[in-house]
Every structure is written in structure tokens, then in C-alpha cells.
PDB file of N, CA and C in Angstrom:
ATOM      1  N   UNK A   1     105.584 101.904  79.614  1.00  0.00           N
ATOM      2  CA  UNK A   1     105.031 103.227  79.794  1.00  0.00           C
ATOM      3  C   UNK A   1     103.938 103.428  78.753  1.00  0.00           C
ATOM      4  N   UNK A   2     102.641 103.882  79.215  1.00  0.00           N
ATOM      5  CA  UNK A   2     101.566 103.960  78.320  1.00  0.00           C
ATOM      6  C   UNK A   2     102.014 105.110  77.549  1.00  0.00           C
ATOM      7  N   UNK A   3     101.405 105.514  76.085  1.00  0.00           N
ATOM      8  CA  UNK A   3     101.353 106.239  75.278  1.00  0.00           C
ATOM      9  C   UNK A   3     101.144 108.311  76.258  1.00  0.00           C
ATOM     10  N   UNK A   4     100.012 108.535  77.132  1.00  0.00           N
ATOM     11  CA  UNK A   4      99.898 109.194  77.738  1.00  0.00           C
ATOM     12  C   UNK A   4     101.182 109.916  78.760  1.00  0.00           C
ATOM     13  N   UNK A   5     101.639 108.555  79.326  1.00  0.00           N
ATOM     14  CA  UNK A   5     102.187 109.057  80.554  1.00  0.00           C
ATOM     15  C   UNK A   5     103.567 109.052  79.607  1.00  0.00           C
ATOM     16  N   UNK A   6     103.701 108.904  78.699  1.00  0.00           N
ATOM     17  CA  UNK A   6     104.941 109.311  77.469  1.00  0.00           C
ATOM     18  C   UNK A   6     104.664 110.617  77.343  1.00  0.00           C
ATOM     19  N   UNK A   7     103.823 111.339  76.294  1.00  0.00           N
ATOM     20  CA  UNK A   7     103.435 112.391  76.702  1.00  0.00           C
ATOM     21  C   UNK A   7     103.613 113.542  77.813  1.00  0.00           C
ATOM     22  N   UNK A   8     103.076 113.059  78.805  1.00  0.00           N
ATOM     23  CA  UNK A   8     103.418 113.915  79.619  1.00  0.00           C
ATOM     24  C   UNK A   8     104.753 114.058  79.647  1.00  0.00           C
ATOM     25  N   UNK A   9     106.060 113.288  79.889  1.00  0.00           N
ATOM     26  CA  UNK A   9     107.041 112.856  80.443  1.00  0.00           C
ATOM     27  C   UNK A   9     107.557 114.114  78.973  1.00  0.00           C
ATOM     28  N   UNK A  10     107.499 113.785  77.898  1.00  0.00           N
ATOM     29  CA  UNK A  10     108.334 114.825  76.521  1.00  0.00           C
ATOM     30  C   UNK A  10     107.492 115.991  76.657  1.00  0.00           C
ATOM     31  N   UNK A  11     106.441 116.215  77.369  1.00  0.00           N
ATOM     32  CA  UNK A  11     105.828 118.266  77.399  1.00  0.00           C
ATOM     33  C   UNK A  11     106.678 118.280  78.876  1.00  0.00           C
ATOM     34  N   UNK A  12     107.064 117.541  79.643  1.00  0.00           N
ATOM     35  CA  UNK A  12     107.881 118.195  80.733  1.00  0.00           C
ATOM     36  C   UNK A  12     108.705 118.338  80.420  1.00  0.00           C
ATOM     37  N   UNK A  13     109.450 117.539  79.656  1.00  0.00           N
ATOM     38  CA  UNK A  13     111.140 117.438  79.175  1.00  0.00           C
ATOM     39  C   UNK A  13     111.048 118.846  78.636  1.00  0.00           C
ATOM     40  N   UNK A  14     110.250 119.494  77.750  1.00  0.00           N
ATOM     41  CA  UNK A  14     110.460 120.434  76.415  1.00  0.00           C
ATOM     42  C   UNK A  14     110.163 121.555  77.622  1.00  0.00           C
ATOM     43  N   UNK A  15     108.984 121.680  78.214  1.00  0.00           N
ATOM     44  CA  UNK A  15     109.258 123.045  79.548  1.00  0.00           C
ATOM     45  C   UNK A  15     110.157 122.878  79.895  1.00  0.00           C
ATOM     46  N   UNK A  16     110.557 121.660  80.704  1.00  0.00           N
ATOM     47  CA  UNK A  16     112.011 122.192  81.923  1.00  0.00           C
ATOM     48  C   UNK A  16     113.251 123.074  80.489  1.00  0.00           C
ATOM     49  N   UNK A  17     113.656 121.867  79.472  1.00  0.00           N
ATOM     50  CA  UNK A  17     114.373 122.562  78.618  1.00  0.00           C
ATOM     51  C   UNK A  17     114.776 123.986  78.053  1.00  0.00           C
ATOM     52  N   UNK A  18     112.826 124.540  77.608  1.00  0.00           N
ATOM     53  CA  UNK A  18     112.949 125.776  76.876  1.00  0.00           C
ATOM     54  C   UNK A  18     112.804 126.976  78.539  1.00  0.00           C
ATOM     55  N   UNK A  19     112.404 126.098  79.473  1.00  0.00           N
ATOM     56  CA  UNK A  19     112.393 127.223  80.330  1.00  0.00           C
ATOM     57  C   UNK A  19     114.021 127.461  81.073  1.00  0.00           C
ATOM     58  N   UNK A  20     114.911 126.377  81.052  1.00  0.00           N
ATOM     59  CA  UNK A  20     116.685 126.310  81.843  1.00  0.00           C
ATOM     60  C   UNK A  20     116.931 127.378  80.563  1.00  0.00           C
ATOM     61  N   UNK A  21     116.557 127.498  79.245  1.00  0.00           N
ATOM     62  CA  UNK A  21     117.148 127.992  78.275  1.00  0.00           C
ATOM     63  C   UNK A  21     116.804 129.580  78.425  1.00  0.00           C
ATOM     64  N   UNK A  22     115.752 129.520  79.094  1.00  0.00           N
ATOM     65  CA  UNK A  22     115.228 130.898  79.132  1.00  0.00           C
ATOM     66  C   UNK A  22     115.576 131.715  80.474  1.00  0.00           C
ATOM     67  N   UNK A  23     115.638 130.739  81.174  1.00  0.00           N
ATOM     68  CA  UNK A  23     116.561 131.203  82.895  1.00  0.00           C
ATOM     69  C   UNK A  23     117.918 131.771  82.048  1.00  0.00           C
ATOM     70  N   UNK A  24     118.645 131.016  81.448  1.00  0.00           N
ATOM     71  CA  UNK A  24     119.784 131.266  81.502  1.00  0.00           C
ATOM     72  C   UNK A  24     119.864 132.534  80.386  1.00  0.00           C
ATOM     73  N   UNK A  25     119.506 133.052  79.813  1.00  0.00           N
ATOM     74  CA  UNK A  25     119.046 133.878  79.031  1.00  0.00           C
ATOM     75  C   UNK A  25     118.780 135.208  79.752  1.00  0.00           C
ATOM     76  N   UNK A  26     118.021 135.169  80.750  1.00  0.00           N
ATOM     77  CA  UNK A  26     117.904 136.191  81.362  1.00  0.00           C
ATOM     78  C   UNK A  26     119.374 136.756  82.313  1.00  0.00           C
ATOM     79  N   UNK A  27     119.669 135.455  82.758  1.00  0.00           N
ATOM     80  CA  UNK A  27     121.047 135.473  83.057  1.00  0.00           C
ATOM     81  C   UNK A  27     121.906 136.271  82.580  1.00  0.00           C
ATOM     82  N   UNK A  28     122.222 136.289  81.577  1.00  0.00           N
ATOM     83  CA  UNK A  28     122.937 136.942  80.526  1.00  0.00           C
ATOM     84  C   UNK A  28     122.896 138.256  80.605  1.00  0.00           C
ATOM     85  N   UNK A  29     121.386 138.747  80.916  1.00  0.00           N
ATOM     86  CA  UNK A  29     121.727 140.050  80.545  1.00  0.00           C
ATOM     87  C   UNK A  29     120.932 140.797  81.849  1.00  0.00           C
ATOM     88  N   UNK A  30     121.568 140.405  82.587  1.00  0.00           N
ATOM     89  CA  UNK A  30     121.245 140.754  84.258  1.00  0.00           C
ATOM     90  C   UNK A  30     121.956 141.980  84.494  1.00  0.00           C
ATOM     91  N   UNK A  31     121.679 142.499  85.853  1.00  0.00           N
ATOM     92  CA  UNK A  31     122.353 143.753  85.725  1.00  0.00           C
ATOM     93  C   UNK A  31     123.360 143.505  87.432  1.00  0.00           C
ATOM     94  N   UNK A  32     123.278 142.665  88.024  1.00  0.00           N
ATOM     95  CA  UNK A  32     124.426 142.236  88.991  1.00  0.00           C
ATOM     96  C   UNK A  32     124.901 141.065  88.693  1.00  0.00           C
ATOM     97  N   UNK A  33     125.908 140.945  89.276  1.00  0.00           N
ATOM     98  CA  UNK A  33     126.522 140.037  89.503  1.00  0.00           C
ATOM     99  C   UNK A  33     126.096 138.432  90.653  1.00  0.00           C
ATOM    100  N   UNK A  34     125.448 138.973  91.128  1.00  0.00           N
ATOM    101  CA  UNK A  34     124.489 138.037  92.098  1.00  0.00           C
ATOM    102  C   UNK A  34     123.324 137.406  91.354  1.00  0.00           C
ATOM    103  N   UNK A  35     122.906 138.470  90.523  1.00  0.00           N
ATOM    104  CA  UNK A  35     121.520 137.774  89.762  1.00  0.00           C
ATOM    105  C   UNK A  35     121.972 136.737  89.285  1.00  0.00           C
ATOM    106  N   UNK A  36     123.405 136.993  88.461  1.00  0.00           N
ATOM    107  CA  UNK A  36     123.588 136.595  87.400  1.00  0.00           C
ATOM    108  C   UNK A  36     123.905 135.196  87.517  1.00  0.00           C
ATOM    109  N   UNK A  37     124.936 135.374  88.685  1.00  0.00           N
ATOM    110  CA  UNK A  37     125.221 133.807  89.394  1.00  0.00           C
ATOM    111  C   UNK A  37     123.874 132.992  89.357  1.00  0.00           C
ATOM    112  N   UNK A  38     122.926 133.466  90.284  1.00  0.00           N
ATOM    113  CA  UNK A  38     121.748 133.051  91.184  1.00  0.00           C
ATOM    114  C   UNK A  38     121.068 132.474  89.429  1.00  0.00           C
ATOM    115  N   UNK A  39     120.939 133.251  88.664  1.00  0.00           N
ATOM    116  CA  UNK A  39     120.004 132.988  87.404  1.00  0.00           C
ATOM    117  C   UNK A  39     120.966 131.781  85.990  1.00  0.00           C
ATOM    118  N   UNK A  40     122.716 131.813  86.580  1.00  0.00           N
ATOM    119  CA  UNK A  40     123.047 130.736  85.854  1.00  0.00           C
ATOM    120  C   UNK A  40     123.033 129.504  86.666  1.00  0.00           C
ATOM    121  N   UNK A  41     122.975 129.060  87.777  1.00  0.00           N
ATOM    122  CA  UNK A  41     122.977 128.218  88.666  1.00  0.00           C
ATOM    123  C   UNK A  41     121.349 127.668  88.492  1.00  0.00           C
ATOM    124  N   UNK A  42     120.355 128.556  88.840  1.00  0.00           N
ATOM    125  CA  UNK A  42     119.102 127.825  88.959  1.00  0.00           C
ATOM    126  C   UNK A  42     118.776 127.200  86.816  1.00  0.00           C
ATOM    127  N   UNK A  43     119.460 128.118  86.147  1.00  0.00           N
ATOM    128  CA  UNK A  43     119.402 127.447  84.674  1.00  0.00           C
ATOM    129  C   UNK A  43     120.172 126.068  84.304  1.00  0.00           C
ATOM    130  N   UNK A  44     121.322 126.223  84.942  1.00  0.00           N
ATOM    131  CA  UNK A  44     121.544 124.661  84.966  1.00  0.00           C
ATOM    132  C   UNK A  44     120.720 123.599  85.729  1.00  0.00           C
ATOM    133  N   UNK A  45     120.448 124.163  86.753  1.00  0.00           N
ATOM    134  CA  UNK A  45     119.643 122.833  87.485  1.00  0.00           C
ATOM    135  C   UNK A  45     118.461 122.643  86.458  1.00  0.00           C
ATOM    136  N   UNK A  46     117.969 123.489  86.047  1.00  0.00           N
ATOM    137  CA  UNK A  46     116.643 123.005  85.343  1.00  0.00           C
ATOM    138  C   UNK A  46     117.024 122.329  84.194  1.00  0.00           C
ATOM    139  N   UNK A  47     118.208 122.578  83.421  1.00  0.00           N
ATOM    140  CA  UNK A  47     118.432 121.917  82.351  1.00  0.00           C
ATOM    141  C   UNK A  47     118.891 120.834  82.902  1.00  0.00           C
ATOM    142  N   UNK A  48     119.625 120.653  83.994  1.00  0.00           N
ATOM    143  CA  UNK A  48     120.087 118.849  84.429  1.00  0.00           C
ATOM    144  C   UNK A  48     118.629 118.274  84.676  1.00  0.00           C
ATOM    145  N   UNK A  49     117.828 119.127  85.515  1.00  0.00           N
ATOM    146  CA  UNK A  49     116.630 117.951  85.446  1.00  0.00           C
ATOM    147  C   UNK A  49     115.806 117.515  83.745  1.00  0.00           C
ATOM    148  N   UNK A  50     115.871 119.069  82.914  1.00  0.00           N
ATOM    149  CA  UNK A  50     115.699 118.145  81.782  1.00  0.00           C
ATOM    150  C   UNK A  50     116.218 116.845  81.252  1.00  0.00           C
ATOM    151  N   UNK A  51     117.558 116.573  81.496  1.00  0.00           N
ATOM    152  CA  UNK A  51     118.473 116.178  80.602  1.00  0.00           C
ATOM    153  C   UNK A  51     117.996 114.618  81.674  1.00  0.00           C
ATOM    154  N   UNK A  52     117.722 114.621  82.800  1.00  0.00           N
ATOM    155  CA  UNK A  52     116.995 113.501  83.534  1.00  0.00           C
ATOM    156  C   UNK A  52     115.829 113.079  83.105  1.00  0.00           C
ATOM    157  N   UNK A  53     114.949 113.921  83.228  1.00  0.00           N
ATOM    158  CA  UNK A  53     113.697 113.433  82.775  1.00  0.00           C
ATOM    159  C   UNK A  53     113.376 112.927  81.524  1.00  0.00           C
ATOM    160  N   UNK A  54     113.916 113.476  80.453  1.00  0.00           N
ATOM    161  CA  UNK A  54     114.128 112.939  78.954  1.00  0.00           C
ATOM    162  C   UNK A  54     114.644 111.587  78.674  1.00  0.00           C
ATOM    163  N   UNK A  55     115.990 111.355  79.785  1.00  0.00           N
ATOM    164  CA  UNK A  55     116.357 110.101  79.330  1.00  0.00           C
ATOM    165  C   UNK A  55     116.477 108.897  80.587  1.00  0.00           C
ATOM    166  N   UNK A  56     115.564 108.965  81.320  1.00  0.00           N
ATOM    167  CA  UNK A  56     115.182 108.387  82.465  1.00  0.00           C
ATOM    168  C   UNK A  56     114.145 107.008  82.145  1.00  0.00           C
ATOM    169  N   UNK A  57     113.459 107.727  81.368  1.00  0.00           N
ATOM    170  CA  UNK A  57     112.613 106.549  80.733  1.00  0.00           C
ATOM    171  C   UNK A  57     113.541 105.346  80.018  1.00  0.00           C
ATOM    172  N   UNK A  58     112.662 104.432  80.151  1.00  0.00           N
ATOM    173  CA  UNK A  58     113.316 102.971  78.982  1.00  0.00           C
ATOM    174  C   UNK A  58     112.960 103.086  77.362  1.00  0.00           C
ATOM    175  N   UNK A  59     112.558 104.459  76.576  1.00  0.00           N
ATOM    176  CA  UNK A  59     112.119 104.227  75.285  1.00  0.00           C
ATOM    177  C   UNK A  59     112.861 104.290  74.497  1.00  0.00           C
ATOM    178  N   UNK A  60     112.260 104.452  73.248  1.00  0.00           N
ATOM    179  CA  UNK A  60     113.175 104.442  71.842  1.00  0.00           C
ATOM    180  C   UNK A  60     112.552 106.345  71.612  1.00  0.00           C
ATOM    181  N   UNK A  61     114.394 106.431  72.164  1.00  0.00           N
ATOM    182  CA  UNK A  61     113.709 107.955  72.049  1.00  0.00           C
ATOM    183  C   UNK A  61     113.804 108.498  70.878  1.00  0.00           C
ATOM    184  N   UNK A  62     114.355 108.322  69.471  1.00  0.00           N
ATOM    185  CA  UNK A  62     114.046 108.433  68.249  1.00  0.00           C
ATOM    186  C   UNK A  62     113.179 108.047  67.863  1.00  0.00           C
ATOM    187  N   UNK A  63     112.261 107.083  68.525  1.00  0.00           N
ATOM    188  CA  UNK A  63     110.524 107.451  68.081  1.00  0.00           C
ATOM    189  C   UNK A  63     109.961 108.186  68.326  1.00  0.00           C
ATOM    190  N   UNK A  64     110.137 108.702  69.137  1.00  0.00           N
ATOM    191  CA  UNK A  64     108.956 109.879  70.478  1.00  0.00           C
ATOM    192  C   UNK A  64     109.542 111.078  69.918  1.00  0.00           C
ATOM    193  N   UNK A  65     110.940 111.144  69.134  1.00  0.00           N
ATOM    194  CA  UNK A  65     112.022 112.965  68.775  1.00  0.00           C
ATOM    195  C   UNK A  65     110.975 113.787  68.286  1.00  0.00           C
ATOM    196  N   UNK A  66     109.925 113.247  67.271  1.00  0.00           N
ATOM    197  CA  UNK A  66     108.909 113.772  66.281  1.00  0.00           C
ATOM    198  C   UNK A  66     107.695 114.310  67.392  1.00  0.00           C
ATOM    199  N   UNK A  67     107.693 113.919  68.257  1.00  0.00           N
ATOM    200  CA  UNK A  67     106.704 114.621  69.069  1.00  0.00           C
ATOM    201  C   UNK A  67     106.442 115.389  70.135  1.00  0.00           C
ATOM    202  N   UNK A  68     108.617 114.973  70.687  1.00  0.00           N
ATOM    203  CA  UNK A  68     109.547 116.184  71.503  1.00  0.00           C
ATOM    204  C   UNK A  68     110.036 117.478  70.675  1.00  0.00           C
ATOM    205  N   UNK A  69     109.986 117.405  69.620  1.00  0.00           N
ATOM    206  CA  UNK A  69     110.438 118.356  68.915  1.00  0.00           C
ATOM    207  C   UNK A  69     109.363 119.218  68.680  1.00  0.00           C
ATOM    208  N   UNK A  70     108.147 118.592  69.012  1.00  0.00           N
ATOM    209  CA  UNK A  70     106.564 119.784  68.640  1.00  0.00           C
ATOM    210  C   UNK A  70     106.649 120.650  69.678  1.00  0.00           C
ATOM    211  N   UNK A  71     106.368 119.375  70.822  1.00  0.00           N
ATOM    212  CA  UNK A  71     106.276 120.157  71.787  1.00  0.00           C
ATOM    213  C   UNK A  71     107.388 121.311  72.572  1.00  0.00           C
ATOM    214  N   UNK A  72     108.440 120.966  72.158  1.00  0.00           N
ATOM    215  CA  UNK A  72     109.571 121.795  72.343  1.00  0.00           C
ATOM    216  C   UNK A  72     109.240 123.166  71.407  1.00  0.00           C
ATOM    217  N   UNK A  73     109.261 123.303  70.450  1.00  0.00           N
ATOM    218  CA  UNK A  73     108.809 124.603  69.234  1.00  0.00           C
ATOM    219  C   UNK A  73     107.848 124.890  69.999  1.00  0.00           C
ATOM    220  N   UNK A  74     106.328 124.361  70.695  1.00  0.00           N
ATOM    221  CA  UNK A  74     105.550 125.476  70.606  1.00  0.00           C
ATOM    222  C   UNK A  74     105.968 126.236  72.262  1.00  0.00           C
ATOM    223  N   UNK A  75     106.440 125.001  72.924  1.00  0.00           N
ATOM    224  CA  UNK A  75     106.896 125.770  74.484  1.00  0.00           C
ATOM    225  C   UNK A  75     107.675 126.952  74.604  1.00  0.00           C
ATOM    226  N   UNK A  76     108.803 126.814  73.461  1.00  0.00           N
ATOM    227  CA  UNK A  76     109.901 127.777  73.291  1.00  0.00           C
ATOM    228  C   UNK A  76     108.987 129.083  72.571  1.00  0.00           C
ATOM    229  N   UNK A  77     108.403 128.685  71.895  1.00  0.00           N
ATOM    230  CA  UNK A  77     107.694 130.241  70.990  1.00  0.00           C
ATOM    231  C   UNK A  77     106.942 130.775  72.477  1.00  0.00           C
ATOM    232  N   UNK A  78     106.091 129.945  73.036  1.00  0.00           N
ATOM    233  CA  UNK A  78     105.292 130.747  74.008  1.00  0.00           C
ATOM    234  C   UNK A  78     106.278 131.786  74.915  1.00  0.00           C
ATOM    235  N   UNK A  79     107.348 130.529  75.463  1.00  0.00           N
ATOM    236  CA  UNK A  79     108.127 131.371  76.473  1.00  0.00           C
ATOM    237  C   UNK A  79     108.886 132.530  75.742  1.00  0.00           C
ATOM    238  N   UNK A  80     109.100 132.420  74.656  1.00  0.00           N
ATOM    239  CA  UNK A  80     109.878 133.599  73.889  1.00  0.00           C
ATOM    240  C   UNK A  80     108.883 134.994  73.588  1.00  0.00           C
ATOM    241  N   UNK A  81     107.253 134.807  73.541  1.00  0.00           N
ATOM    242  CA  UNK A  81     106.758 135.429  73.089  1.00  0.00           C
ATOM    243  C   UNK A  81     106.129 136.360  75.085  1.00  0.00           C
ATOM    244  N   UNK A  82     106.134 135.129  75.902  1.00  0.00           N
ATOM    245  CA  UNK A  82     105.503 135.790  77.055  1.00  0.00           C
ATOM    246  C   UNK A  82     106.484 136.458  77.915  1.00  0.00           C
ATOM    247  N   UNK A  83     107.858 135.723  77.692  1.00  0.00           N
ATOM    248  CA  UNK A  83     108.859 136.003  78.987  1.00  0.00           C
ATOM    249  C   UNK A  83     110.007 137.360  78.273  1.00  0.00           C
ATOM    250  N   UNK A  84     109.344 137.010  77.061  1.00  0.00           N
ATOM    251  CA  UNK A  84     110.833 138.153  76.157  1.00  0.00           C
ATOM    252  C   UNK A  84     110.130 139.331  75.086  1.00  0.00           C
ATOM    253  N   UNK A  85     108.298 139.293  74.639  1.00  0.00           N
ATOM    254  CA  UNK A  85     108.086 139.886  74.346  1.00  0.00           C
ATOM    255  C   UNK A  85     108.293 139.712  72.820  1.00  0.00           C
ATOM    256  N   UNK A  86     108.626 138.707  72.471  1.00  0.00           N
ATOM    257  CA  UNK A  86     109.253 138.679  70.673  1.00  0.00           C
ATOM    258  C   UNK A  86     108.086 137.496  70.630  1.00  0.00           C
ATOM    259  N   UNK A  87     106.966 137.566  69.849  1.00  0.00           N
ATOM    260  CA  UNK A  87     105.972 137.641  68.829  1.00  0.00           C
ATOM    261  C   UNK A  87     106.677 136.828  68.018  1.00  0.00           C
ATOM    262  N   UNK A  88     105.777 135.875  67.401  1.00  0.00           N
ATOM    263  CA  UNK A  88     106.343 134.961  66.358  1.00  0.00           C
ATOM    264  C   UNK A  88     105.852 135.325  64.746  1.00  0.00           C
ATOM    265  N   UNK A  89     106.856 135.562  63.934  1.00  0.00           N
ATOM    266  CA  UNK A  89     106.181 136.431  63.012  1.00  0.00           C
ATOM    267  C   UNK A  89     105.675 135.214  61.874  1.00  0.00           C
ATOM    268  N   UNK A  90     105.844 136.114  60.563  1.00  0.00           N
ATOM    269  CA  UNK A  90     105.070 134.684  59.649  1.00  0.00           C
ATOM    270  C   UNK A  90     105.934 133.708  58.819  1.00  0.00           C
ATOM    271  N   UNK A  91     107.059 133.800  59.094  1.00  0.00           N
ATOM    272  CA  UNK A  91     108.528 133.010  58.622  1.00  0.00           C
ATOM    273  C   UNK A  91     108.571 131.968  59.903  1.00  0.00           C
ATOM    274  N   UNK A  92     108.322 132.289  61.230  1.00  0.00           N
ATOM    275  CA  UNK A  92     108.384 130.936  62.413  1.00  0.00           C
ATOM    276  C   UNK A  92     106.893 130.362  62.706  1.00  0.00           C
ATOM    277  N   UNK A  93     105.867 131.099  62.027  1.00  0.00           N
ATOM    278  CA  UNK A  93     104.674 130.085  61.944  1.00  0.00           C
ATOM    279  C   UNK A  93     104.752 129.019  60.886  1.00  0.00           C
ATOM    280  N   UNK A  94     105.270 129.799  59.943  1.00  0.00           N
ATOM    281  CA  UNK A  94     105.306 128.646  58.451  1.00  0.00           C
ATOM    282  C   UNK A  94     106.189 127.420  58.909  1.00  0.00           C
ATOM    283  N   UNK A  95     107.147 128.166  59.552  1.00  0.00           N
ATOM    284  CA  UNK A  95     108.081 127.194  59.890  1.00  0.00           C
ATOM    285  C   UNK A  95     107.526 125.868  61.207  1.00  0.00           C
ATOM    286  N   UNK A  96     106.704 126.524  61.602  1.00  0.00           N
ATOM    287  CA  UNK A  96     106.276 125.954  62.484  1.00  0.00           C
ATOM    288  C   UNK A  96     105.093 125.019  62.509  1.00  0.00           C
ATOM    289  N   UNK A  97     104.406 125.083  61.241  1.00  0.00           N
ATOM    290  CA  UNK A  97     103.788 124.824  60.728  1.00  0.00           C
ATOM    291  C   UNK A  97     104.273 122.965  60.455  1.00  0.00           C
ATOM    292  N   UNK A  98     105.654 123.454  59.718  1.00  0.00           N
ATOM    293  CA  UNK A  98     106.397 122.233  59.249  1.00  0.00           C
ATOM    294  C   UNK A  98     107.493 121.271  59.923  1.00  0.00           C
ATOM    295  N   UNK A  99     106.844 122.043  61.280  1.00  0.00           N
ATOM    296  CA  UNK A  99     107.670 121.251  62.776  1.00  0.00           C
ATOM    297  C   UNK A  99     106.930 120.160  63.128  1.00  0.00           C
ATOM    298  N   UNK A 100     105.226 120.919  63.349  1.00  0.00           N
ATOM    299  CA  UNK A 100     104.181 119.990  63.863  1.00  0.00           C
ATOM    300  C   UNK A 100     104.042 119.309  62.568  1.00  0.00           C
ATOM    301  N   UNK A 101     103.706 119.342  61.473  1.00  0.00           N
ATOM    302  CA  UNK A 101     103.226 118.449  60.540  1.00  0.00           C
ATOM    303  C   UNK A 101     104.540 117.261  60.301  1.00  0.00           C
ATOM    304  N   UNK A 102     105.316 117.322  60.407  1.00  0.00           N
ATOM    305  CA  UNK A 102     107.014 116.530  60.245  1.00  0.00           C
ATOM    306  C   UNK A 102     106.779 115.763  61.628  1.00  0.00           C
ATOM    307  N   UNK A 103     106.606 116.276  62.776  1.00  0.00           N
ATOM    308  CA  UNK A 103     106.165 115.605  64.196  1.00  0.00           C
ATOM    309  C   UNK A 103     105.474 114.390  64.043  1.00  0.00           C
ATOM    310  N   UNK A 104     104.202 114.873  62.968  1.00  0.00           N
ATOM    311  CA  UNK A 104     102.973 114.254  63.033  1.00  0.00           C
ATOM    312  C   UNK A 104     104.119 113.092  62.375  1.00  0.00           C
ATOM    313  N   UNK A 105     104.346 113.205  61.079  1.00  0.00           N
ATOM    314  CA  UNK A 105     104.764 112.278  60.163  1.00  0.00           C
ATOM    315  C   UNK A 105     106.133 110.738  60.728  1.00  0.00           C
ATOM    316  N   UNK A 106     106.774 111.595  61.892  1.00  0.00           N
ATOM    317  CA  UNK A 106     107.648 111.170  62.465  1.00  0.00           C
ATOM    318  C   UNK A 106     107.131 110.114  63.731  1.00  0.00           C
ATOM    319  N   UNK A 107     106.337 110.452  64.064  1.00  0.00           N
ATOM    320  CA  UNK A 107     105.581 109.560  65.437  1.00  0.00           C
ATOM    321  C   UNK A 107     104.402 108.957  64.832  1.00  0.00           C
ATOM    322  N   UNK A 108     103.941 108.732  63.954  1.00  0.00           N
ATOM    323  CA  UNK A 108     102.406 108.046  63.256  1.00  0.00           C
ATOM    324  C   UNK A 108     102.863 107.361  62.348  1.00  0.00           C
ATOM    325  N   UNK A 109     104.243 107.333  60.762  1.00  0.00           N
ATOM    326  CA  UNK A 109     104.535 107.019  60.335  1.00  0.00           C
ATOM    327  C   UNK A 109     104.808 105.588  60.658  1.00  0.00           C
TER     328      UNK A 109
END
């Protein structure tokens, strides 16, 4: 698997992930009982297809963690900030800061 189509394969893994996480989330605090089903059911499927797509490949996925873990932080802040309204303040930028730079260090090292 080329370097690229790696890539792609860990920014899908980290959407399907932070988004099953965010289905199921909404889930939670649904106001029927139908949603709620309907919104924990479609959150698992998305997290089983994460949990496929991540380890479907033949790699050394403790090489690639440093650059699933970026892309996971910034997917999850977006969806947290677009789908839930919570803004990332200056304690999860700093922090975030030292996600991507640790990423960098972890996959280039």
C-alpha cells in the first residue's frame, strides 16, 4: 500500500470513528425511543465499519498510530465543534498542538 492510499485509509478510519462516536452521542440524548434505537444501531454500524477499515489493511499499525491519532483529534474537534456547538478552547488547542507535533515525531522519526 503506497504512503497516500495509507492516508486516505487512517482520515477514513478517524471520520467513520469520531463520527459512530458522535451518532451515538446524539443517541443518548434523543427524545424517543425510536430515535434512540435508530441512532444506536446506525452508531454501531459505523463504528464496525471503522473497526474494518483500520485493520483491514496488512500494516504495522503502530507506525501509522502517530498519524491516526492527528487525524482522529482534528476530525473529533471539528465534529464536536460543528455537530455539538462546543468550540475548542485554549487548553485543547495547546493540547492539540502536542497531538500533531508528537504525530509528526511518531511517523517521521
Amino acid at each position: 500500500m503506497n504512503q497516500t492510499t495509507a492516508l486516505i485509509v487512517l482520515f477514513s478510519a478517524a471520520v467513520l470513528e469520531a463520527a459512530g462516536d458522535a451518532v451515538i452521542r446524539s443517541g443518548l440524548h434523543a427524545s424517543t425511543l425510536m430515535f434512540r434505537v435508530v441512532q444506536f444501531l446506525l452508531g454501531g454500524l459505523i463504528l464496525f465499519s471503522y473497526g474494518w477499515v483500520v485493520n483491514a489493511p496488512p500494516w504495522d499499525f503502530g507506525r501509522l498510530l502517530g498519524v491516526y491519532v492527528v487525524f482522529f483529534f482534528i476530525v473529533a474537534q471539528l465534529i464536536s465543534w460543528l455537530a455539538f456547538s462546543h468550540r475548542p478552547n485554549g487548553a485543547i488547542l495547546i493540547g492539540g498542538a502536542f497531538i500533531i507535533i508528537g504525530g509528526f515525531i511518531i511517523s517521521f522519526a
